[in-house]
N, C-alpha and C. Protein backbone atom coordinates (compact mmCIF):
# COMPACT_ATOMS: atom_id res chain seq x y z
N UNK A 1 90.78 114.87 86.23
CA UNK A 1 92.21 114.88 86.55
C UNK A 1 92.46 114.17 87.87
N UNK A 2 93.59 113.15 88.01
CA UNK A 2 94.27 113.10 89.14
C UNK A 2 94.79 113.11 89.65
N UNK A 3 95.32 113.84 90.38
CA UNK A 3 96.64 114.15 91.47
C UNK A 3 97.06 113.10 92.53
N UNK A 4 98.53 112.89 92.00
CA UNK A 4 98.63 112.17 93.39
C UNK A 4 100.12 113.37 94.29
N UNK A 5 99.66 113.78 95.10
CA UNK A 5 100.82 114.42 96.54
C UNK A 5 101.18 113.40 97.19
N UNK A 6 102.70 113.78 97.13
CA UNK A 6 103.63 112.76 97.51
C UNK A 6 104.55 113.87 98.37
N UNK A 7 104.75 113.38 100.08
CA UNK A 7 104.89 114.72 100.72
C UNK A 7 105.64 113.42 101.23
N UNK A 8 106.97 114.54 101.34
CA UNK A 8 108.23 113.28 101.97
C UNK A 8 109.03 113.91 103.38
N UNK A 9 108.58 114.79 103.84
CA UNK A 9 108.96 115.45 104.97
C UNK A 9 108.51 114.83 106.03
N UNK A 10 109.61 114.65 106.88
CA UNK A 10 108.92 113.89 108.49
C UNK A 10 108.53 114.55 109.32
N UNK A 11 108.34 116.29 108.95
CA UNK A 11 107.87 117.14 109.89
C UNK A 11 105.97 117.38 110.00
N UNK A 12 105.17 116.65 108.68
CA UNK A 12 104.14 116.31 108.52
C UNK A 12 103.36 118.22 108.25
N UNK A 13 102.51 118.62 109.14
CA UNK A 13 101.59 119.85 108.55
C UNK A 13 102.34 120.88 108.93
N UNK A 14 104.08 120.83 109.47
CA UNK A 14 104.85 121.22 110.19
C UNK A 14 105.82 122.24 109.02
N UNK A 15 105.65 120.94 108.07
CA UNK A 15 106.72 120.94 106.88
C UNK A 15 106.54 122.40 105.94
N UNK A 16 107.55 123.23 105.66
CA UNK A 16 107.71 124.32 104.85
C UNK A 16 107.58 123.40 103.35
N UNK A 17 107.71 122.68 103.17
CA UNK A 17 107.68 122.01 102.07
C UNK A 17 106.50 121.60 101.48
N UNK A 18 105.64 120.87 102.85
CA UNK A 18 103.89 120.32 102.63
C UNK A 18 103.66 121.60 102.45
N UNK A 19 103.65 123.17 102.94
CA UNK A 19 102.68 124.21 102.75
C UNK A 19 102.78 124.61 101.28
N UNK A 20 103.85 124.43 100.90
CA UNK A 20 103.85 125.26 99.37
C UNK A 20 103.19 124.19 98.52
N UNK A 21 104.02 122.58 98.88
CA UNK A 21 103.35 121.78 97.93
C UNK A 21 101.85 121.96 97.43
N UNK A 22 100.79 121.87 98.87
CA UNK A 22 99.54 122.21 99.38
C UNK A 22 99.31 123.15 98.29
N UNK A 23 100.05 124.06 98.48
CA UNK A 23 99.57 125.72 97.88
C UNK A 23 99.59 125.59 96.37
N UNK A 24 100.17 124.67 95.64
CA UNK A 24 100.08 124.03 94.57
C UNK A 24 99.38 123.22 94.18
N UNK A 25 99.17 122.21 94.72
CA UNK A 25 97.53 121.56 94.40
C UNK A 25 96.32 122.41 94.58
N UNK A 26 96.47 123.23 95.51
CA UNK A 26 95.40 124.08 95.61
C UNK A 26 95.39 124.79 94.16
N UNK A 27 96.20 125.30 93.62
CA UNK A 27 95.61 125.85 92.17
C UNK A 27 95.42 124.98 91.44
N UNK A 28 96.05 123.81 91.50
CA UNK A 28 94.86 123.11 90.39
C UNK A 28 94.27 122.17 90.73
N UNK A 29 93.64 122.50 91.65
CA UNK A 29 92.00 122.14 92.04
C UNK A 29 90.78 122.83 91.83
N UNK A 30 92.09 124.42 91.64
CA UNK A 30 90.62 125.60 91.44
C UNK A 30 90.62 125.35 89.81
N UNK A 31 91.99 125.48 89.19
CA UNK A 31 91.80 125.30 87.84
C UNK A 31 91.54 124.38 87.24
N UNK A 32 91.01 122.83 87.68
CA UNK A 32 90.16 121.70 87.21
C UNK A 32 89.47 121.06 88.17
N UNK A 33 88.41 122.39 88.29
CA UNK A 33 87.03 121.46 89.38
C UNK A 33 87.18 120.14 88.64
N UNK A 34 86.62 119.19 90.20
CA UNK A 34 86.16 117.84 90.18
C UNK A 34 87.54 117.00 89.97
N UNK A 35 88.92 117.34 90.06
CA UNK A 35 90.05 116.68 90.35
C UNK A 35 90.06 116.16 91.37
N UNK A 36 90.61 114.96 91.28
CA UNK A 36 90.54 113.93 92.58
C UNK A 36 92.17 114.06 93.23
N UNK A 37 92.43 114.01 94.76
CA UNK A 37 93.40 114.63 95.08
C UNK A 37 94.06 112.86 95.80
N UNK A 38 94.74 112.34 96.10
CA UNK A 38 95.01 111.43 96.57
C UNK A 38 96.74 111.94 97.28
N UNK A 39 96.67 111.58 98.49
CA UNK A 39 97.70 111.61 99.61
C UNK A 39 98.78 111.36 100.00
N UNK A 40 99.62 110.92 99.59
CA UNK A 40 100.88 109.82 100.45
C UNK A 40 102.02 110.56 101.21
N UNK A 41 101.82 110.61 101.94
CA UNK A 41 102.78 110.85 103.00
C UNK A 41 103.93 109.88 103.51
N UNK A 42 104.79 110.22 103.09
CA UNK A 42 105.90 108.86 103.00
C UNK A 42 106.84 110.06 104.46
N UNK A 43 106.71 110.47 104.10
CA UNK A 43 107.47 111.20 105.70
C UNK A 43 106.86 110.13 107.41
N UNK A 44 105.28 110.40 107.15
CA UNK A 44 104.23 109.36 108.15
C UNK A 44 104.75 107.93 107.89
N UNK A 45 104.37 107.48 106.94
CA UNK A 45 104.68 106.17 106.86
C UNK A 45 105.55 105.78 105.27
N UNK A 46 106.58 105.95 105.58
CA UNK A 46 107.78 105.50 104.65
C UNK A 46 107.81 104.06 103.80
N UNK A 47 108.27 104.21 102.80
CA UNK A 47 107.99 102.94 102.07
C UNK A 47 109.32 101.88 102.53
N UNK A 48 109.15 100.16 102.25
CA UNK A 48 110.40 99.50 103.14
C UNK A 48 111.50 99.77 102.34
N UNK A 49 112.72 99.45 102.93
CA UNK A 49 114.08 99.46 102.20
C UNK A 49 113.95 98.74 101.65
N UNK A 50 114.58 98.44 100.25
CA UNK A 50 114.85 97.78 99.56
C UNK A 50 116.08 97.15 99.71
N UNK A 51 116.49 96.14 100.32
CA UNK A 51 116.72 95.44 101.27
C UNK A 51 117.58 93.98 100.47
N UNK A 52 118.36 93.04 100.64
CA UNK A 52 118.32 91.54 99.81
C UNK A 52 116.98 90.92 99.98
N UNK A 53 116.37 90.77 100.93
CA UNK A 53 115.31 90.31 101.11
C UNK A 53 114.13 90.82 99.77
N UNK A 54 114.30 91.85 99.99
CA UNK A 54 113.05 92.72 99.05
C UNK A 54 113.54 92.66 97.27
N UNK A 55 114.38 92.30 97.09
CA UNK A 55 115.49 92.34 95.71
C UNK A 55 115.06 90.83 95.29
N UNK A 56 115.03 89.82 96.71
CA UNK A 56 115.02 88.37 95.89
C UNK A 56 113.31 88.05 96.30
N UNK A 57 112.57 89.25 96.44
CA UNK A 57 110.86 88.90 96.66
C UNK A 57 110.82 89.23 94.59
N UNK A 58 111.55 90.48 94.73
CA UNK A 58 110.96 90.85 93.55
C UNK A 58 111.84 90.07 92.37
N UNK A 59 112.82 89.58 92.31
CA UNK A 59 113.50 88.83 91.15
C UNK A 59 112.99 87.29 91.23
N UNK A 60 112.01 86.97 92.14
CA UNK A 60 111.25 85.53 92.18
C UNK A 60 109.87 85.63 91.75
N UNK A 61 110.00 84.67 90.51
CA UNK A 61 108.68 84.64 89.85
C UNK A 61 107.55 84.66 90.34
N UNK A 62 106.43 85.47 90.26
CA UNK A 62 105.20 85.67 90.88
C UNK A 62 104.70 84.14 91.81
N UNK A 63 104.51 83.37 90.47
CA UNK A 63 103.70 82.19 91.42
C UNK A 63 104.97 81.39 91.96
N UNK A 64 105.79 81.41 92.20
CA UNK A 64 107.01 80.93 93.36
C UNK A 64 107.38 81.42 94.40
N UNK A 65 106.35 82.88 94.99
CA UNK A 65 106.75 84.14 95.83
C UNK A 65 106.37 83.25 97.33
N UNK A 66 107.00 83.01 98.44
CA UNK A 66 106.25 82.64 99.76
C UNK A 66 105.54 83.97 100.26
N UNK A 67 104.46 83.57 101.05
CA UNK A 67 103.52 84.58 101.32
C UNK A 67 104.11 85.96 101.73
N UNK A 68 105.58 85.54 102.06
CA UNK A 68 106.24 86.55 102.92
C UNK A 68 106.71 87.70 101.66
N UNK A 69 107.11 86.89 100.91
CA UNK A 69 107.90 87.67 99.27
C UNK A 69 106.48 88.53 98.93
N UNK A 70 105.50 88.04 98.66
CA UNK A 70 104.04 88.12 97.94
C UNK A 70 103.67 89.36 98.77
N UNK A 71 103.62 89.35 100.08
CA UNK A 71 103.37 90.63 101.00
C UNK A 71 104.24 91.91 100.69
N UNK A 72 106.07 91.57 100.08
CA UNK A 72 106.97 92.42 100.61
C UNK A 72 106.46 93.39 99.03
N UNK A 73 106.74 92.42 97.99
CA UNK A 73 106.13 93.01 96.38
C UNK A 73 105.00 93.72 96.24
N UNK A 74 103.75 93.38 97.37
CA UNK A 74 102.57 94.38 97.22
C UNK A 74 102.64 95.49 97.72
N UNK A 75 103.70 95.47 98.57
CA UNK A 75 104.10 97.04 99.16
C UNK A 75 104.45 97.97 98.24
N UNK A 76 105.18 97.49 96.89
CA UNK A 76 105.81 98.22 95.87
C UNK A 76 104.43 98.45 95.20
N UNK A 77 103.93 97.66 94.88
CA UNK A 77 102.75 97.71 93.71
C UNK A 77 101.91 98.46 93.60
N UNK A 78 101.61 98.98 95.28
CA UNK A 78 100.72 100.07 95.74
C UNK A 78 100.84 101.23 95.17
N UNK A 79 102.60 101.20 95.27
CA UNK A 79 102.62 102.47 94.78
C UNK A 79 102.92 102.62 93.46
N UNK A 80 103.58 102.04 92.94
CA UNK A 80 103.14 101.82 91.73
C UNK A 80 101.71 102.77 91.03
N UNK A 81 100.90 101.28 91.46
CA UNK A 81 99.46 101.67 91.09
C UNK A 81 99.26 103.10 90.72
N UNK A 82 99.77 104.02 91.77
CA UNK A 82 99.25 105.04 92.32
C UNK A 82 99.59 106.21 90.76
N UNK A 83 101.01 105.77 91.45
CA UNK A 83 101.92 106.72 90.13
C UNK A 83 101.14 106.25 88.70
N UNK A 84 100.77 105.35 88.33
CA UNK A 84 100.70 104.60 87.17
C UNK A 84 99.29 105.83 86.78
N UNK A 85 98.13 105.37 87.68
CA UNK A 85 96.81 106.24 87.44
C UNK A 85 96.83 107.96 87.35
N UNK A 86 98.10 108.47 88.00
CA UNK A 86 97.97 109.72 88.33
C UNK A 86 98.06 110.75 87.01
N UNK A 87 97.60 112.07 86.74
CA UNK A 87 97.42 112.60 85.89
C UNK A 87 98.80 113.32 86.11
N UNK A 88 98.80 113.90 87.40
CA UNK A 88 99.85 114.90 87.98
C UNK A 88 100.18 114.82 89.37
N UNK A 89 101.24 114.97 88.94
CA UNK A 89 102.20 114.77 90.16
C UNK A 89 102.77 115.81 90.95
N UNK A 90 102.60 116.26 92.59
CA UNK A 90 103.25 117.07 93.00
C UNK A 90 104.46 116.47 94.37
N UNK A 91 104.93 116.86 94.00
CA UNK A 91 106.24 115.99 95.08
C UNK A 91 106.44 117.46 96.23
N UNK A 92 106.24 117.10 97.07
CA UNK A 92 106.85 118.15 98.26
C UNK A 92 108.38 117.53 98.91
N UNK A 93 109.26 118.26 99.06
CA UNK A 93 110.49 118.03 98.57
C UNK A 93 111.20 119.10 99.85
N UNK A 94 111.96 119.00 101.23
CA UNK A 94 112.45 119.55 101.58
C UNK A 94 114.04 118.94 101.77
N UNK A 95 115.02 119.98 101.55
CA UNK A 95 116.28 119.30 101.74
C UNK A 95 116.89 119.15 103.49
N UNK A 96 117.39 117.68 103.30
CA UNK A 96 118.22 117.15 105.01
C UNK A 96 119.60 116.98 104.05
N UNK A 97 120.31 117.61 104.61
CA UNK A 97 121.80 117.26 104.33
C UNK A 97 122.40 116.84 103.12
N UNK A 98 121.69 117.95 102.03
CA UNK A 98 122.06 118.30 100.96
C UNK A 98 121.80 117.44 100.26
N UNK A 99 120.32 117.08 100.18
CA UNK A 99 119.51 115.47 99.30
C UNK A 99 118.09 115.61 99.76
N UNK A 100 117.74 114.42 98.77
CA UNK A 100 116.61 114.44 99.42
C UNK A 100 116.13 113.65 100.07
N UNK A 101 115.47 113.66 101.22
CA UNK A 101 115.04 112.55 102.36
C UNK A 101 115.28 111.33 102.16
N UNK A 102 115.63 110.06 102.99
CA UNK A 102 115.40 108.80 102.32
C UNK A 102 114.32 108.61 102.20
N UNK A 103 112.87 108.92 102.45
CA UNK A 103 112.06 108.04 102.37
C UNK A 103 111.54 108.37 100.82
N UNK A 104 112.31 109.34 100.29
CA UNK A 104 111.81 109.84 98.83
C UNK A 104 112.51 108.75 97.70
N UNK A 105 114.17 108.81 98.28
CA UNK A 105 114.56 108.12 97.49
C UNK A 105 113.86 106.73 97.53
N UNK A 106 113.51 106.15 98.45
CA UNK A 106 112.93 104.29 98.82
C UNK A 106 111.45 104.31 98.00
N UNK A 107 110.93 105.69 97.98
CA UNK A 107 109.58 105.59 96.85
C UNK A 107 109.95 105.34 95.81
N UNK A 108 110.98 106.03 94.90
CA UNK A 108 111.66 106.07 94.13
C UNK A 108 112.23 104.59 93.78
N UNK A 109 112.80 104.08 94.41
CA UNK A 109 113.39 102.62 94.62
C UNK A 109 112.00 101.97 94.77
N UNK A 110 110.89 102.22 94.83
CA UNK A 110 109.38 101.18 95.15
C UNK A 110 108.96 101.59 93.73
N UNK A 111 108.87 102.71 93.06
CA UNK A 111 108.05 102.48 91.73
C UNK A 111 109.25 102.18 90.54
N UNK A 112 110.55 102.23 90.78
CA UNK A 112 111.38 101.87 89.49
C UNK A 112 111.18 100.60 89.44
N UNK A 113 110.37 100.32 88.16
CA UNK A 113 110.62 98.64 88.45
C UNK A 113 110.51 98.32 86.71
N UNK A 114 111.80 97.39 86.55
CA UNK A 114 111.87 97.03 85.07
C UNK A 114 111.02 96.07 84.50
N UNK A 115 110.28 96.44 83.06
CA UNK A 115 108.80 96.26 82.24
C UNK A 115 107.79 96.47 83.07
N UNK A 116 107.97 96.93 84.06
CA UNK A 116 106.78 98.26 84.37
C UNK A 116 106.81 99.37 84.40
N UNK A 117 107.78 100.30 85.25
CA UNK A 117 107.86 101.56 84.68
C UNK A 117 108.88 101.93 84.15
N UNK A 118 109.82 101.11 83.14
CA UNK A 118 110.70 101.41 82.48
C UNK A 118 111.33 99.96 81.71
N UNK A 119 111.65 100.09 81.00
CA UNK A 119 112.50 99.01 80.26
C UNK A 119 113.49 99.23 79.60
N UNK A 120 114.25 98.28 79.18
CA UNK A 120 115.33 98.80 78.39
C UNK A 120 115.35 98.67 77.20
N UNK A 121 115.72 99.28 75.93
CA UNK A 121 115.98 98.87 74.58
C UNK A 121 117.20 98.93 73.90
N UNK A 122 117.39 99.05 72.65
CA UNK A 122 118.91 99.26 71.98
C UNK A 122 119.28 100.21 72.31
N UNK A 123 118.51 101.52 72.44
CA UNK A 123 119.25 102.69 72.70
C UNK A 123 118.86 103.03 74.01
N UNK A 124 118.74 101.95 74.85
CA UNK A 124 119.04 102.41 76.10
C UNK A 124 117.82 102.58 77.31
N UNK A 125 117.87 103.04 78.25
CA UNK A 125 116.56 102.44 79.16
C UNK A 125 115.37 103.89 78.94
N UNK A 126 114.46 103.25 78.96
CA UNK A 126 113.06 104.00 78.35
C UNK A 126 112.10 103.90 79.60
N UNK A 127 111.60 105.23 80.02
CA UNK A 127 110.43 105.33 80.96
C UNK A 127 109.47 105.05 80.66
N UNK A 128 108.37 104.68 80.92
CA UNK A 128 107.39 104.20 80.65
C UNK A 128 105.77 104.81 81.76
N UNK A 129 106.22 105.93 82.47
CA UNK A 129 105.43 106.32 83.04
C UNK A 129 105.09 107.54 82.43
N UNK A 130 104.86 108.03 81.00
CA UNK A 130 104.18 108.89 80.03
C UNK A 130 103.05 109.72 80.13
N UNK A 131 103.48 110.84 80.04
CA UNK A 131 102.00 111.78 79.74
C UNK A 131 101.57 112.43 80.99
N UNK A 132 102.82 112.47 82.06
CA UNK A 132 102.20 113.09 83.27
C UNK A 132 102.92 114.28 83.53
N UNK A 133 102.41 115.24 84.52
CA UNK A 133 102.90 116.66 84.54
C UNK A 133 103.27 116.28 85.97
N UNK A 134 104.42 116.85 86.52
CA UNK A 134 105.46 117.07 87.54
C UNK A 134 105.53 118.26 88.56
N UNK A 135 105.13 118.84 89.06
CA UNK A 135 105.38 120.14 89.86
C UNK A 135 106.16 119.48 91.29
N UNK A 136 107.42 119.92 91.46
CA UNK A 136 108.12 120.00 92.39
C UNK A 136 108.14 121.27 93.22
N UNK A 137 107.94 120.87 95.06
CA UNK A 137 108.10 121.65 95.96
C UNK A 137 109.11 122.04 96.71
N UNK A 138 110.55 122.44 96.66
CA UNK A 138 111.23 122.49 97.17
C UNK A 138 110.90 123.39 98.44
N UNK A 139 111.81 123.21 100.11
CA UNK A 139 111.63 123.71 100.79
C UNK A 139 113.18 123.87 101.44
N UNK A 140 113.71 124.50 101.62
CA UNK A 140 115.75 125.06 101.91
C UNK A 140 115.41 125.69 103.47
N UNK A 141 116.20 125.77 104.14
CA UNK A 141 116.67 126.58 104.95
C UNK A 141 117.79 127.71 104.40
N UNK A 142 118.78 127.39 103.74
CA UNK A 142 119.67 128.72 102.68
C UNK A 142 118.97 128.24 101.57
N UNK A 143 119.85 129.19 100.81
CA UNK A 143 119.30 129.31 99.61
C UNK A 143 120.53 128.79 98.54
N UNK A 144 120.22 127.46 97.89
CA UNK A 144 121.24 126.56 97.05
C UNK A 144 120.87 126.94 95.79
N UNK A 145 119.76 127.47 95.17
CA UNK A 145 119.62 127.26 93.51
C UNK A 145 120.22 127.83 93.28
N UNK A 146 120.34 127.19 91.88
CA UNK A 146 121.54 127.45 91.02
C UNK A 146 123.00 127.45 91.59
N UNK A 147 123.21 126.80 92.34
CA UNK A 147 124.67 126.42 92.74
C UNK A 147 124.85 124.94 92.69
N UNK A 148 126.36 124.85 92.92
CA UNK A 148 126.68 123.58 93.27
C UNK A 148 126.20 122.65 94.29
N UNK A 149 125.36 123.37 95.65
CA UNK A 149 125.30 122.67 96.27
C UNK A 149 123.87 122.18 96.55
N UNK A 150 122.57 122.30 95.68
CA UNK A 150 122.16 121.63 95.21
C UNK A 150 121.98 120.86 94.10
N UNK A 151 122.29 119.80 94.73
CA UNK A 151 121.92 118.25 94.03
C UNK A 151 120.46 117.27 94.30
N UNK A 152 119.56 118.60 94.60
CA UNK A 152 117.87 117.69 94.21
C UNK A 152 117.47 117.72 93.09
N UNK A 153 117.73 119.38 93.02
CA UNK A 153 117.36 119.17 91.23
C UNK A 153 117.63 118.45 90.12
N UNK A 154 119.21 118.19 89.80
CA UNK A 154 119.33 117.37 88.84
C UNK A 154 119.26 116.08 89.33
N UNK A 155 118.93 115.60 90.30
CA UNK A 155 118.61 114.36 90.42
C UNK A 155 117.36 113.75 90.50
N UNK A 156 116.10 114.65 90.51
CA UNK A 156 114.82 114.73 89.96
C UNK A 156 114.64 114.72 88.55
N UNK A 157 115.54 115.42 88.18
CA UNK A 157 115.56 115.53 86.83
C UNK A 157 115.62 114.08 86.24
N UNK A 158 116.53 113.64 86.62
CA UNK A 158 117.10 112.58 86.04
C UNK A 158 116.36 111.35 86.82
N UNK A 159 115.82 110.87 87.75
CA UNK A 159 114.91 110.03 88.38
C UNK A 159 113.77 110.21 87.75
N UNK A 160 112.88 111.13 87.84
CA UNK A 160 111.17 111.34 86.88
C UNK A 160 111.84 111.07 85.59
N UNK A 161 113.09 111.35 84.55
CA UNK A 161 113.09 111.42 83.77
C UNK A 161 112.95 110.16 83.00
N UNK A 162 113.86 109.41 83.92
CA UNK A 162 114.10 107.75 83.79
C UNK A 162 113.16 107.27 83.57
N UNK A 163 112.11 107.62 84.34
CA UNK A 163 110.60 106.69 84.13
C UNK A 163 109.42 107.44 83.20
N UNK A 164 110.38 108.35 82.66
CA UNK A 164 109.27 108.97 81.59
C UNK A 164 108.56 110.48 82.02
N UNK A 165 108.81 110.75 82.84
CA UNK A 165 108.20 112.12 83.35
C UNK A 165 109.01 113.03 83.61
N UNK A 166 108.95 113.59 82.20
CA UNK A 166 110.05 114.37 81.62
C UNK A 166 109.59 115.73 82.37
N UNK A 167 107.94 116.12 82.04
CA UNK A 167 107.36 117.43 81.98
C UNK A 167 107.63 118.01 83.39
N UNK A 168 108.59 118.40 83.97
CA UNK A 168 108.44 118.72 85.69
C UNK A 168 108.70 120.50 85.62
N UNK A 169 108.29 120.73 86.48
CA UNK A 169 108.20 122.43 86.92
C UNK A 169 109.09 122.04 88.59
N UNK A 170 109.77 123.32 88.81
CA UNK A 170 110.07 123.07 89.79
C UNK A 170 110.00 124.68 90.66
N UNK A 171 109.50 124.80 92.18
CA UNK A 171 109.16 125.71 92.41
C UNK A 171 110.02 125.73 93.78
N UNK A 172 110.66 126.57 93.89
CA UNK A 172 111.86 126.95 95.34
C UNK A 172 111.37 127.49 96.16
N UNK A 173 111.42 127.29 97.24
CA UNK A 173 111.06 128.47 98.84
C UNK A 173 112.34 127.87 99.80
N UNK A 174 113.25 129.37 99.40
CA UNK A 174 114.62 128.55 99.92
C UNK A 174 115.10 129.93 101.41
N UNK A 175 115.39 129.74 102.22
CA UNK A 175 115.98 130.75 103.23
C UNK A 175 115.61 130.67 104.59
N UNK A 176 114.79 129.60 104.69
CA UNK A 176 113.96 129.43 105.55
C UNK A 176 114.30 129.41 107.35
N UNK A 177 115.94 129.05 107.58
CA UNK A 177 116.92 129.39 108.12
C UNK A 177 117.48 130.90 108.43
N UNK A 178 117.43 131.34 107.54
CA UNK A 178 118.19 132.69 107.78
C UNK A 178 117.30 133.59 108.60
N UNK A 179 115.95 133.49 109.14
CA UNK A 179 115.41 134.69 110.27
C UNK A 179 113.82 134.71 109.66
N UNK A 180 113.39 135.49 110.29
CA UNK A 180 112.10 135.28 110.33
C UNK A 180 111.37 136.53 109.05
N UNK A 181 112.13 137.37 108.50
CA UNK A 181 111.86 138.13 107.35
C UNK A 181 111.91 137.79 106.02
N UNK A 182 113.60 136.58 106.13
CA UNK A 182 113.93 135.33 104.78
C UNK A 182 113.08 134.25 104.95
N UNK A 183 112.18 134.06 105.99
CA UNK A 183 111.06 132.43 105.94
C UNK A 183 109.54 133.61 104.98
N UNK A 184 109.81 134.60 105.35
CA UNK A 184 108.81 135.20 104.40
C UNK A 184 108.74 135.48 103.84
N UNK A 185 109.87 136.09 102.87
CA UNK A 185 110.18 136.03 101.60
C UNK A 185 110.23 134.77 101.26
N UNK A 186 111.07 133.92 101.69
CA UNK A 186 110.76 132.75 100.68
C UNK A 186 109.29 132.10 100.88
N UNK A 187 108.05 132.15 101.53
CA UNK A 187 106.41 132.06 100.75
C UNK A 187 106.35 132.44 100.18
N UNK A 188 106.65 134.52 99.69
CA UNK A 188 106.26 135.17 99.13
C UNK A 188 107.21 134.59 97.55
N UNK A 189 108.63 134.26 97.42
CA UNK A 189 108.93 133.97 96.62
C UNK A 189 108.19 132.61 95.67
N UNK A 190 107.83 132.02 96.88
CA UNK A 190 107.53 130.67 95.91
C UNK A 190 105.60 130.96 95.59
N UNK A 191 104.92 131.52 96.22
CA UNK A 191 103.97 131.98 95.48
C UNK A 191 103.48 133.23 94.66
N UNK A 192 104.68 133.80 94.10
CA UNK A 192 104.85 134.21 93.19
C UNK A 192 105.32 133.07 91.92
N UNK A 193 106.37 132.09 92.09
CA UNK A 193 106.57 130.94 91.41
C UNK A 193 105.29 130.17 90.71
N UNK A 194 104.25 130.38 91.88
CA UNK A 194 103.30 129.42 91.70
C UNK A 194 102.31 130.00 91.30
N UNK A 195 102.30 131.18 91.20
CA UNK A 195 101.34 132.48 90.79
C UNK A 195 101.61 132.26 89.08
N UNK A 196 103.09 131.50 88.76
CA UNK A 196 103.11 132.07 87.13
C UNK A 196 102.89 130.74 86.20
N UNK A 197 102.73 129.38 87.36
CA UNK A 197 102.53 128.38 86.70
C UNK A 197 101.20 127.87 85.66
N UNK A 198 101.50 127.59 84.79
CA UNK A 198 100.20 126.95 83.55
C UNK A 198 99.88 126.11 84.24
N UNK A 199 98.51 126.12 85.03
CA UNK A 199 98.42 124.30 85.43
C UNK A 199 96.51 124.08 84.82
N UNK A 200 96.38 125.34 83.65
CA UNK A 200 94.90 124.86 83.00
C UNK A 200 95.08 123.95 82.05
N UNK A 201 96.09 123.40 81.65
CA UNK A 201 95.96 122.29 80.58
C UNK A 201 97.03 120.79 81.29
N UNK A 202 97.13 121.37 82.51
CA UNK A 202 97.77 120.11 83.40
C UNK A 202 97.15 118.97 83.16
């Protein structure tokens, strides 16, 4: 199996978000010894904007790219790659101002890329990143689920979905704000979450 963690918080080992994510790969590492774990920290080092510059690297035919285009496109590709090989996916996910980080969305904007991880057909645009399992880490200061005023969820939904990665779990540790008894309930809430997840046939 391979995991790729994709930790988008700029607060780094700081992040309420990296600990639960963490606490989630950690079970399935126990539940498929010899899984390979791979890193990205886009909080540390963020992927570039997608930019005019970066729009006319990638809409210019490979062998017409100047070295400069050719450099800006391998930045995407990386990650790409990454997503492309991965078995499972855990996204650590804390909310800034009722979204999710930019540097999540600009990953997001680095692996959507049309006839690679998605294309379009008659009935419409088709993901193409298939067969992978999803566990989302949410990390709140209040507590938004199930309300209106989060909008990560369905927009995860609908981003993994786009590219084919339908299968997502999503696990909350929301209160984290409200005092030092609600930052502990919400661990205790979300590893209980993570206490009930299937991840032996991940």
């Amino acid at each position: 199996m391979k995991i790729l963690q994709i930790l988008s918080s700029v607060r780094a080992a700081d992040s309420n978000s990296t600990v639960v994510a963490k606490r989630i790969v950690d079970k399935l590492v126990a539940a498929n010894p010899g899984a390979e774990v791979t890193l990205r920290d886009l909080g540390a080092h963020s992927p570039a904007l997608l930019d005019g510059a970066a729009v006319g690297a990638l809409f210019t035919p490979a062998d017409q790219r100047t070295p400069e285009q050719a450099a800006r496109v391998a930045i995407d590709d990386a990650y790409i790659a990454e997503i492309q090989a991965a078995d499972v996916v855990v996204l650590g996910v804390p909310m800034y101002n009722l979204n999710v980080p930019a540097q999540l969305k600009l990953w997001f904007d680095a692996i959507s890329r049309a006839r690679v991880t998605f294309h379009y057909t008659a009935n419409g645009p088709e993901g193409l990143l298939t067969g992978k399992k999803v566990y989302v880490a949410f990390a709140r200061g209040g507590k938004y689920r199930d309300t209106a005023f989060d909008t990560q969820t369905p927009y995860l939904k609908v981003a993994l979905g786009f590219l084919g990665m339908s299968d997502v779990q999503f696990v909350y540790a929301e209160g984290f704000a409200m005092g030092a008894e609600a930052a502990t309930a919400a661990f205790a809430d979300a590893d209980a979450q993570i206490a009930a997840l299937n991840v032996s046939a991940a």
